[in-house]
Protein backbone atom coordinates (compact mmCIF):
# COMPACT_ATOMS: atom_id res chain seq x y z
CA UNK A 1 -23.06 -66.29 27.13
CA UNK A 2 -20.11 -68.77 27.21
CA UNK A 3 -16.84 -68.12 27.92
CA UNK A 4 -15.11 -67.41 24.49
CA UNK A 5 -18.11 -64.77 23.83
CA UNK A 6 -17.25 -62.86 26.94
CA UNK A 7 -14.02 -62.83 26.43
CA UNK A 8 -14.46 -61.42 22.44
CA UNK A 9 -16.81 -58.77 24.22
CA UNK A 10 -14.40 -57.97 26.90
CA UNK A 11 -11.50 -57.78 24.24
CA UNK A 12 -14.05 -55.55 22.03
CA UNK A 13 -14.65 -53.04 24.73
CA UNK A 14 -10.85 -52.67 25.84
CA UNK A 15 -9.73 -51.84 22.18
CA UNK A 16 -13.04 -49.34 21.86
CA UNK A 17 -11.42 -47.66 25.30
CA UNK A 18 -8.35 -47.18 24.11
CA UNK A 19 -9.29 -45.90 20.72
CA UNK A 20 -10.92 -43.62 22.30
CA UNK A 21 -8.12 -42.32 24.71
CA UNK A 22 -5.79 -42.61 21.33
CA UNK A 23 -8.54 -39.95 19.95
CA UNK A 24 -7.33 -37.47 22.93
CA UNK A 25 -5.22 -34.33 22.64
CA UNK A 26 -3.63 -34.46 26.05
CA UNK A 27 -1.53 -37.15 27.33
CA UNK A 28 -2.85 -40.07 29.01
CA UNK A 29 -0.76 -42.96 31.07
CA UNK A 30 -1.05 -45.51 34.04
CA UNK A 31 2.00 -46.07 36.20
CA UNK A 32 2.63 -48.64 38.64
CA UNK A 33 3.83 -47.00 41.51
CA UNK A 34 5.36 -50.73 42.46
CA UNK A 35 7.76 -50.73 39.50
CA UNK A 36 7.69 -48.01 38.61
CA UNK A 37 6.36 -48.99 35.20
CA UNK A 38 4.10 -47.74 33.05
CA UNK A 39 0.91 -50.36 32.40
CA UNK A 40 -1.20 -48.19 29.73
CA UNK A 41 -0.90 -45.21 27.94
CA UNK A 42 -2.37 -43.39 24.81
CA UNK A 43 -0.98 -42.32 21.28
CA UNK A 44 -0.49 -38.71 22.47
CA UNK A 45 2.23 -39.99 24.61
CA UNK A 46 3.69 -41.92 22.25
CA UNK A 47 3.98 -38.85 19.83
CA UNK A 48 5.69 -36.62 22.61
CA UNK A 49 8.21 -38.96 23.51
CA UNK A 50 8.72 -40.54 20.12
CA UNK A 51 8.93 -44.29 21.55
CA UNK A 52 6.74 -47.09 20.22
CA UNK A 53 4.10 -48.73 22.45
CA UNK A 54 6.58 -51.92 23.05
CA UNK A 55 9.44 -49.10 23.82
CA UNK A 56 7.07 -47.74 26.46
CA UNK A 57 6.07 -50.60 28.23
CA UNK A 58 9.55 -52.03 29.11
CA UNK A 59 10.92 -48.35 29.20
CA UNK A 60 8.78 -45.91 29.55
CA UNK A 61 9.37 -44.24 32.65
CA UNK A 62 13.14 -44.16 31.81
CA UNK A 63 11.94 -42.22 29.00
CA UNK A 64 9.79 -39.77 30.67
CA UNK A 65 11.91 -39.00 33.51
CA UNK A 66 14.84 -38.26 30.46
CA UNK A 67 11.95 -36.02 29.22
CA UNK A 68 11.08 -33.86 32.47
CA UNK A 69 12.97 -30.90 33.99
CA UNK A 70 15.54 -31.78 37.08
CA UNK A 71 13.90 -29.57 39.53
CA UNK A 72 10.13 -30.79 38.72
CA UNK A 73 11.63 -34.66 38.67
CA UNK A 74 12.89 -34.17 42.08
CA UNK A 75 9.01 -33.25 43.19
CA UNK A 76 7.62 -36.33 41.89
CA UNK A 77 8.69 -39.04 44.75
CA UNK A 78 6.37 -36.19 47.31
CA UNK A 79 3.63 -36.22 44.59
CA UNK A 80 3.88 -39.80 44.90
CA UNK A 81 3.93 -40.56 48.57
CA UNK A 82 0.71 -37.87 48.64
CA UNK A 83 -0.94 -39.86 45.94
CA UNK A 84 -0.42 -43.46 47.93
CA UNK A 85 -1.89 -41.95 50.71
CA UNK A 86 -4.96 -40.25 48.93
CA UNK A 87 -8.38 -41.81 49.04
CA UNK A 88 -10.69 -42.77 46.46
CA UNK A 89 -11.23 -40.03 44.06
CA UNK A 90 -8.35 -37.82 45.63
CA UNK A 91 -6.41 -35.95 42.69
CA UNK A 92 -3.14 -34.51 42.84
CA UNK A 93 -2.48 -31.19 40.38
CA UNK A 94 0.32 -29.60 39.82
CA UNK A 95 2.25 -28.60 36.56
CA UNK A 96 6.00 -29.75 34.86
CA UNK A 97 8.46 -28.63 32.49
CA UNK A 98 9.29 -31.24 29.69
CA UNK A 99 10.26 -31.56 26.30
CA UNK A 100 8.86 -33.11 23.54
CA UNK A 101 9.58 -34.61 20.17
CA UNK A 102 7.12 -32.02 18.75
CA UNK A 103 8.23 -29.08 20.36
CA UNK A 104 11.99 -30.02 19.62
CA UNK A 105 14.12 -28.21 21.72
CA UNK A 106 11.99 -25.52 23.30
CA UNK A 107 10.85 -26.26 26.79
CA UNK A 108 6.89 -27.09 27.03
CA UNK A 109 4.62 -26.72 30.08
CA UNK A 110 1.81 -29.48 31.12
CA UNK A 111 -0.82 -29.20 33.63
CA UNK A 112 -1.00 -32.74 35.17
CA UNK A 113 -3.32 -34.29 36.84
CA UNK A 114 -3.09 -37.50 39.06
CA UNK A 115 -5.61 -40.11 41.18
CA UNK A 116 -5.29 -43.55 42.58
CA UNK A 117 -6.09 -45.70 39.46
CA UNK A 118 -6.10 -49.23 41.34
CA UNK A 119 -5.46 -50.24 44.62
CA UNK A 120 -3.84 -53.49 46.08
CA UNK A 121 -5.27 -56.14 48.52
CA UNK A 122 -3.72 -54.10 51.25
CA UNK A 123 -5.65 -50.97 50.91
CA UNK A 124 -2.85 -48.75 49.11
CA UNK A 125 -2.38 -47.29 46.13
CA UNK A 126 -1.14 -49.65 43.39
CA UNK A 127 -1.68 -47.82 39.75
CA UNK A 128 -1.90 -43.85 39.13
CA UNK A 129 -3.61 -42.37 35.94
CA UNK A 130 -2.05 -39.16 34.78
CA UNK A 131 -3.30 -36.45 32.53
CA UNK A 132 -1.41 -34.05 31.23
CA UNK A 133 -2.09 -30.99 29.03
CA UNK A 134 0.27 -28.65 27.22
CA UNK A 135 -0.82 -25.44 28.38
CA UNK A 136 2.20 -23.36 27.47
CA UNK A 137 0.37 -21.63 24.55
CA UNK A 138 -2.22 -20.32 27.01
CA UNK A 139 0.02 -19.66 30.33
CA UNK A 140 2.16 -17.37 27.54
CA UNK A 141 -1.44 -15.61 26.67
CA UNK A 142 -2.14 -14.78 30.47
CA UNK A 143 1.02 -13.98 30.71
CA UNK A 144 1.38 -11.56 28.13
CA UNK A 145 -1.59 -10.12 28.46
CA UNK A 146 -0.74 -7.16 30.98
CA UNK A 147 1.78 -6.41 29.04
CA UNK A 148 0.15 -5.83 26.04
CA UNK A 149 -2.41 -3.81 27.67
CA UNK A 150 0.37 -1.72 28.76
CA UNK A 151 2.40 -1.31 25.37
CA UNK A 152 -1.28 -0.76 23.51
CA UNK A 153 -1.98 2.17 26.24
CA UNK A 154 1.76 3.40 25.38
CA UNK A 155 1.48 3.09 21.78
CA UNK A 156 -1.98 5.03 21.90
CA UNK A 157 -0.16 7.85 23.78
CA UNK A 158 2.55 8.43 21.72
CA UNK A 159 1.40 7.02 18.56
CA UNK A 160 2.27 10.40 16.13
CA UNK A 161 -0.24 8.92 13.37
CA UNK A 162 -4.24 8.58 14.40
CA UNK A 163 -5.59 5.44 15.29
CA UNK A 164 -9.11 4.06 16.55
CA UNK A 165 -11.71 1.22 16.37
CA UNK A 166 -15.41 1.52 16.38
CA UNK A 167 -18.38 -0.95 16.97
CA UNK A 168 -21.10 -2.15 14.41
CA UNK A 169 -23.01 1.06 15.51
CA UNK A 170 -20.13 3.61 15.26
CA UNK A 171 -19.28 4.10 18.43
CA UNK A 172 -15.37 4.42 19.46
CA UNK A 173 -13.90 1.52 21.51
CA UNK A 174 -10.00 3.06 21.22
CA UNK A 175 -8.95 6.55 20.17
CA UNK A 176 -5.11 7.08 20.14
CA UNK A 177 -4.43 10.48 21.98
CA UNK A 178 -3.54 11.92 18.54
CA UNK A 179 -7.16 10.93 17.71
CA UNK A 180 -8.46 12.98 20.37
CA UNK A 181 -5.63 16.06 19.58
CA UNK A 182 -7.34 16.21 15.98
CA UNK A 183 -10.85 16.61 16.89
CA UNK A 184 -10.30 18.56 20.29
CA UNK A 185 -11.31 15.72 22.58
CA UNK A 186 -9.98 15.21 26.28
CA UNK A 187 -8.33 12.13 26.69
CA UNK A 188 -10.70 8.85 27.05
CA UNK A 189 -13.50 11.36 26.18
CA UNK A 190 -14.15 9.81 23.07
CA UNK A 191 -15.20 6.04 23.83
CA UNK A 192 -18.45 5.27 23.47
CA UNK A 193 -19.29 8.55 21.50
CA UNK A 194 -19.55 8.69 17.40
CA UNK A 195 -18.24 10.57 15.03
CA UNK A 196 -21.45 12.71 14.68
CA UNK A 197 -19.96 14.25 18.30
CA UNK A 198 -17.24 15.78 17.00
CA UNK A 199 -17.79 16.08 13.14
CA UNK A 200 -20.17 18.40 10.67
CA UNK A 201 -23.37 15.82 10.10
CA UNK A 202 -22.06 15.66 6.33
CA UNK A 203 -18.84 14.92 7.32
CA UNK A 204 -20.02 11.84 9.88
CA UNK A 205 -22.36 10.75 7.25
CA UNK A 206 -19.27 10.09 4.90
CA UNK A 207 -17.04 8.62 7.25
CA UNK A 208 -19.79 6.37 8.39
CA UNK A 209 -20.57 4.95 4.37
CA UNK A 210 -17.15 4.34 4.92
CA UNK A 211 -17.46 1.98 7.82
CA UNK A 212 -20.30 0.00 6.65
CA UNK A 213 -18.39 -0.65 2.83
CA UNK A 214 -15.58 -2.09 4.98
CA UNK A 215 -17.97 -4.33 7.06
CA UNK A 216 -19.98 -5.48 3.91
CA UNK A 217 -16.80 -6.28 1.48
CA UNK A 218 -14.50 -7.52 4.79
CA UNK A 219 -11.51 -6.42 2.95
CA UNK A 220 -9.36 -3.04 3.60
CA UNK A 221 -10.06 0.74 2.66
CA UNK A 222 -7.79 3.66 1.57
CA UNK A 223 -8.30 7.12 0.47
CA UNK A 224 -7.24 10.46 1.16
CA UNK A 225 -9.26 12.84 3.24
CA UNK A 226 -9.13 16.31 3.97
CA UNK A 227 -10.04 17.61 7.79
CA UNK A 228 -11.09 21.04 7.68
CA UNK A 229 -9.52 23.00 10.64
CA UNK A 230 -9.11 25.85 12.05
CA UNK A 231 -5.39 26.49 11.38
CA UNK A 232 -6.41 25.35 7.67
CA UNK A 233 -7.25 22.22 6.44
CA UNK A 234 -5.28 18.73 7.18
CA UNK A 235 -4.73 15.67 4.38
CA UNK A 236 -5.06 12.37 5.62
CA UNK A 237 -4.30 8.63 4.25
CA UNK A 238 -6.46 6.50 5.88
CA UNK A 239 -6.38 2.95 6.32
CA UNK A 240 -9.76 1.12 7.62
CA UNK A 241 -10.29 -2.23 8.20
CA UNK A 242 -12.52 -5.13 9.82
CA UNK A 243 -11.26 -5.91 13.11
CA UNK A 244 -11.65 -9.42 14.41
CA UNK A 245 -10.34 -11.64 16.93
CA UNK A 246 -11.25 -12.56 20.77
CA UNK A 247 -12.75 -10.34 22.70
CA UNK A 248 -13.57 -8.27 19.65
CA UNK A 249 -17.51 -7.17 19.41
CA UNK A 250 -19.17 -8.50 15.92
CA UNK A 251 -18.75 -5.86 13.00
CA UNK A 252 -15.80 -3.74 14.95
CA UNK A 253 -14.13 -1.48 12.47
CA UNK A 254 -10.35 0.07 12.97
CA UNK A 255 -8.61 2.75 11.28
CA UNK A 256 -4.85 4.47 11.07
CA UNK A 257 -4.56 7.50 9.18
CA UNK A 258 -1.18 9.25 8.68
CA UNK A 259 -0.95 13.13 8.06
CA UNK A 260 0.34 13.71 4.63
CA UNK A 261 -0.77 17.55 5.02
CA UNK A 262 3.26 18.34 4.03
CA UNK A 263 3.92 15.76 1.97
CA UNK A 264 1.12 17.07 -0.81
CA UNK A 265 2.06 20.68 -0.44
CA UNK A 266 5.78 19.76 -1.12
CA UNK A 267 4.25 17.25 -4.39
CA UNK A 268 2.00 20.59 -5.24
CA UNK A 269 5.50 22.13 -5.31
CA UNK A 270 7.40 19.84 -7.07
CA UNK A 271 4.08 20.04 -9.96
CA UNK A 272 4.15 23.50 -9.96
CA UNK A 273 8.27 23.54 -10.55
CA UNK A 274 7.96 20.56 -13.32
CA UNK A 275 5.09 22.95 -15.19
CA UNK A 276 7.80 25.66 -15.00
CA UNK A 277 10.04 23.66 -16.63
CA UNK A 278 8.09 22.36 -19.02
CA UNK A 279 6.89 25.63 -20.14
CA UNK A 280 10.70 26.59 -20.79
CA UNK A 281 11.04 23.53 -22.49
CA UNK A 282 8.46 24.37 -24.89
CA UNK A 283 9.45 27.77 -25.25
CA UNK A 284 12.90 26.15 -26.12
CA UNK A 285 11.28 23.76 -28.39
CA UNK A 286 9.35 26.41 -29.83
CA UNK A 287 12.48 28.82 -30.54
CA UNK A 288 14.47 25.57 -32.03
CA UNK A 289 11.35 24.99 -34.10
CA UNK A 290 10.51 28.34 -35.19
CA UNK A 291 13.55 30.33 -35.15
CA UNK A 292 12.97 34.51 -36.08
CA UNK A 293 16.55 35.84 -36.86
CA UNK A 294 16.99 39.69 -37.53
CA UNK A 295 19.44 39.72 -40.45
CA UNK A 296 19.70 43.78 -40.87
CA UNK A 297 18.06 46.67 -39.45
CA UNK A 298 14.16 46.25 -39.86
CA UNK A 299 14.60 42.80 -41.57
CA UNK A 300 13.88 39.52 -40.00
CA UNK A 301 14.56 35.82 -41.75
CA UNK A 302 12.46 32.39 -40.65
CA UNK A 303 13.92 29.35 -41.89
CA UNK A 304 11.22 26.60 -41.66
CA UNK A 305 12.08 23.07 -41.88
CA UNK A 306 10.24 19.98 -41.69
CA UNK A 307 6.17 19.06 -41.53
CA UNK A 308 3.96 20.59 -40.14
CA UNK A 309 0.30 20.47 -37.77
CA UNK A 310 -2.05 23.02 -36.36
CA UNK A 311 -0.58 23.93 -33.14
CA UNK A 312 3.02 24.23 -34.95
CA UNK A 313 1.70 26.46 -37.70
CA UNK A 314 -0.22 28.90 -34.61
CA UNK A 315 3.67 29.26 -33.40
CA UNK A 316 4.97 30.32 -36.47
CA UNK A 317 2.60 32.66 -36.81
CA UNK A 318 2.47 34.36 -33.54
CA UNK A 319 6.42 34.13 -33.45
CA UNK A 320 6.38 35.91 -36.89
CA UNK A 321 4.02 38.63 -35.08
CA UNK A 322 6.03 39.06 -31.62
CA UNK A 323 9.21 39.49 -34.02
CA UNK A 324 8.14 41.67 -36.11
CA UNK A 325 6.72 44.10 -33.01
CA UNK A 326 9.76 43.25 -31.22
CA UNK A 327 12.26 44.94 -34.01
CA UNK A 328 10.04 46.77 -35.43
CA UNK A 329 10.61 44.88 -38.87
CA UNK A 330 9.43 46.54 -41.65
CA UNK A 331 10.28 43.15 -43.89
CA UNK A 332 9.99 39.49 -42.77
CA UNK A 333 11.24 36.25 -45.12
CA UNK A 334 9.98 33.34 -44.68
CA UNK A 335 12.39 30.81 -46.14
CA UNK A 336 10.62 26.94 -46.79
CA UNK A 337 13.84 25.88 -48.71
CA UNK A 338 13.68 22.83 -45.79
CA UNK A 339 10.02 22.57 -46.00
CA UNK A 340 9.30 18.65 -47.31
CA UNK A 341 5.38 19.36 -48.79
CA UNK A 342 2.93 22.41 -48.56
CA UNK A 343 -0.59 20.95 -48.38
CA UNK A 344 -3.68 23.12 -47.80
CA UNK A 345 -3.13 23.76 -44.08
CA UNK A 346 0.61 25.29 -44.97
CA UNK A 347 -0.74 27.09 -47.35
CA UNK A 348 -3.31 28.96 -45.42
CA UNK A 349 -0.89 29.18 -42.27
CA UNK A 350 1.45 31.23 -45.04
CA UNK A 351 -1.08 33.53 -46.36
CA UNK A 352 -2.57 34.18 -42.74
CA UNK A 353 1.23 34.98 -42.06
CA UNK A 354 1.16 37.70 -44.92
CA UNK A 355 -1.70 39.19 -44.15
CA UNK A 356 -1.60 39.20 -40.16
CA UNK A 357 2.23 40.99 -40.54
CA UNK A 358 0.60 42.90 -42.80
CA UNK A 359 -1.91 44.72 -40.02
CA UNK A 360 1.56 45.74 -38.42
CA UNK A 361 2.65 47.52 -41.22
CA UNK A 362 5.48 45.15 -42.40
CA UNK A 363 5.99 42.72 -45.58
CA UNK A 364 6.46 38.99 -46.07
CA UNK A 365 8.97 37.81 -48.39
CA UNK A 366 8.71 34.04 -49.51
CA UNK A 367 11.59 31.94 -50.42
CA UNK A 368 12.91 28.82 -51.17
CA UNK A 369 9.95 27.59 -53.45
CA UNK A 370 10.66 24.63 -55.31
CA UNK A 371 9.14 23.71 -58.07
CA UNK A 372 7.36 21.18 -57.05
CA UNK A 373 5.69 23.13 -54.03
CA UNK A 374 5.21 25.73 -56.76
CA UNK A 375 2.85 23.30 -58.92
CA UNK A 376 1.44 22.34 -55.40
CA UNK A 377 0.32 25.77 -54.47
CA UNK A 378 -1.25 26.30 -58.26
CA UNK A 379 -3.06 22.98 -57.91
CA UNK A 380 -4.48 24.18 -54.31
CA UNK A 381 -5.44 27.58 -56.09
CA UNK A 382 -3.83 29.56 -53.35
CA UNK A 383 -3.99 33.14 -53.53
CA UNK A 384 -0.56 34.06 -52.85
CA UNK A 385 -1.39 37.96 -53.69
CA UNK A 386 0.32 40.63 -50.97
CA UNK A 387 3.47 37.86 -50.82
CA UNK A 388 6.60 39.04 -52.55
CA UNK A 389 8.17 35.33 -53.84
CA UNK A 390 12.08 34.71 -54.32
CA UNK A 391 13.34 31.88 -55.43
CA UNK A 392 15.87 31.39 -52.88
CA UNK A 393 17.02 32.58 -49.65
CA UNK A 394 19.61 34.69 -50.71
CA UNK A 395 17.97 36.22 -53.96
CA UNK A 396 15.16 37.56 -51.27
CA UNK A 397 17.86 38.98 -48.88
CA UNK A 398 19.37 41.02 -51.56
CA UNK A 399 15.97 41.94 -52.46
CA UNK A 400 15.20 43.11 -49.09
CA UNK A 401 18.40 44.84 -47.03
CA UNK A 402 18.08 47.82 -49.28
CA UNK A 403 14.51 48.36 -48.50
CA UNK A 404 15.46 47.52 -44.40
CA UNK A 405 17.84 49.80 -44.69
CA UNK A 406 16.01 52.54 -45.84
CA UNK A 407 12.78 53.07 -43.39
CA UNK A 408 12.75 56.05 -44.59
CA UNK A 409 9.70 54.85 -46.71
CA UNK A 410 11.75 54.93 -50.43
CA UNK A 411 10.46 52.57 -52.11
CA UNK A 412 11.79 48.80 -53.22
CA UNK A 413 14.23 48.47 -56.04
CA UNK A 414 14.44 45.64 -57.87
CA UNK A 415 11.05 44.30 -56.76
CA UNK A 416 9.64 41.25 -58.15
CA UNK A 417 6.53 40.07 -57.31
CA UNK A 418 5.70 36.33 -59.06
């Protein structure tokens, strides 16, 4: 191999080395300890500090030191003077605070590790590699990691709804002390037990179909529950849900439900109060609709108005009836002056009215029939027999007062039946 092929193959290997180190997360350089200077570095570097490769090499240690915390910068001559004096394959650790371009203002902490790179003809250190690693993300997990434990224990304590968290095979890996409260458990009694220790087998059985339909669709459950007990039974609204994450066993299930025991009583309440009100709202309606006015002793008048359906027609008539035992009517006009058409069913509601008063021993008068209803009822064939007719309101009140005001049983003057 000649010269100019060695020294493409030397060439080829140096850039393959560096694209490599350019591949790593964590930040790679080589200082001369003699400058100081920096002879080599990697792209990670290059991002943190936000200098180009040119910028680094004729300034790059100004840059880093501007980079670096005072009170870690001042420990670096001592790392230094214990690196020079290291041997082969002696490391320095330690970690710094610095900031970087990417974590803008907000101060970073790197593990950093340091050994003799080269060495001159004398024996003593000449270059230094140094590695470091941002390892503020995990220092701030190990960090906070006592202190959740202690705000999870606190939470489970004083928690007031329930919560827990159960393995693939149902058995409890947290129960809050509200948990244990509900089903009578001393506290920490319930881990590792199931739900088949403290429930009714039917009861366990549902709650466990439950857990395996969250762990087969991976999404959230809610319902409401009911929890019998002895004081009377309990509503729940339950919340389960997979529960994944580090540390977490494979197919863990967790669950908050809330006591809505009052909250349903007081909706139960508010239902019952809204039927009340709608039933005096109909009975409103109803008197509106189907208004029964007593005109003279023993005579009652019903102005109808309108169209009408089934369930309006079974008003009119039992209003007609309730009136008429009510005053003890002995006569009862029915006035459809305001009535639009008279089909079949108004028809039949009108003779049913006739003949139902009649069973109480009182009369129906019917006014108000126009001629055109007239033709109507003919057409229908409506027997109309047991109905005294008038062709108006008031032609059938001065028909009837005489005979309301004599209940003595004399008999109708001035009758006419058509």
């Amino acid at each position: 191999m000649n010269e100019t092929e060695a020294s493409r193959t030397q060439g080829a290997t140096i850039s393959r080395a560096q694209r490599i180190l350019d591949a790593l997360p964590a930040i790679v350089c080589v200082l001369d300890l003699a400058g100081p200077r920096l002879t080599g570095h990697n792209a990670a570097l290059v991002r943190a500090l936000g200098c180009t490769g040119e910028e680094l090499l004729s300034r790059g240690v100004e840059a880093l030191s501007a980079r670096i915390h005072p009170d870690d910068l001042a420990g670096l001559a001592a790392r230094a003077a214990e690196l020079a004096a290291a041997r082969d394959g002696g490391v320095v650790e330690g970690e710094l605070r610095a900031r970087t371009i990417e974590g803008g203002q907000e101060e970073r902490l790197f593990a950093v590790r340091a050994e003799v790179f080269t060495r001159g003809d004398d024996g003593a250190a000449r270059e230094v590699v140094v590695f470091a690693e941002d390892v503020t993300a995990r220092k701030r997990r190990e960090q906070g990691g006592p202190r959740r434990d202690a705000l999870l224990a606190a939470l489970c304590d004083r928690a007031p709804v329930f919560m827990y968290a159960k393995d693939r095979d149902g058995a409890f890996l947290l129960a809050s002390r509200s948990m244990e409260d509900l089903v009578g458990a001393t506290p920490g009694s319930m881990l590792g037990k199931t739900d088949g220790d403290f429930c009714p087998p039917e009861v366990a059985s549902i709650y466990k179909d439950v857990d395996d339909l969250v762990r087969r669709n991976g999404a959230p459950f809610e319902a409401e529950e009911i929890v019998p007990q002895a004081q009377g039974d309990r509503t729940l609204y339950t919340i389960k849900f997979p529960l994944r994450g580090e540390g977490v066993p494979e197919g863990a299930v967790a669950g908050f439900s809330v006591d809505i025991t009052r909250v349903k009583a007081a909706e139960r309440e508010r239902e019952a109060a809204r039927d009340e009100l709608l039933a005096a709202q109909q009975d409103t309606i109803r008197e509106l609709v189907t208004p029964l006015l007593p005109i003279a002793e023993g005579v009652l008048v019903m102005p109808l108005i309108g169209f009408f359906d089934g369930a309006r027609a079974s008003r009119i008539i039992e209003t007609l009836l309730e009136g008429v035992e009510r005053h003890s009517a002995r006569i009862a006009i029915i006035d459809i002056t305001g009535v639009k058409a008279v089909d079949v069913q108004v028809a039949e509601m009108l003779v049913q009215s006739a003949r139902a008063v009649g069973l109480l021993g009182a009369q129906v008068v019917l006014t108000g029939i126009q001629p055109a209803i007239a033709q109507t009822l003919i057409e229908l064939d409506v027997d109309l027999r047991g109905l005294v007719t008038a062709g108006t309101l008031r032609s059938g009140i001065a028909y009837v007062v005489p005979v309301g005001q004599a209940r003595g049983g004399q008999e109708a003057r001035h009758a006419r039946r058509e």
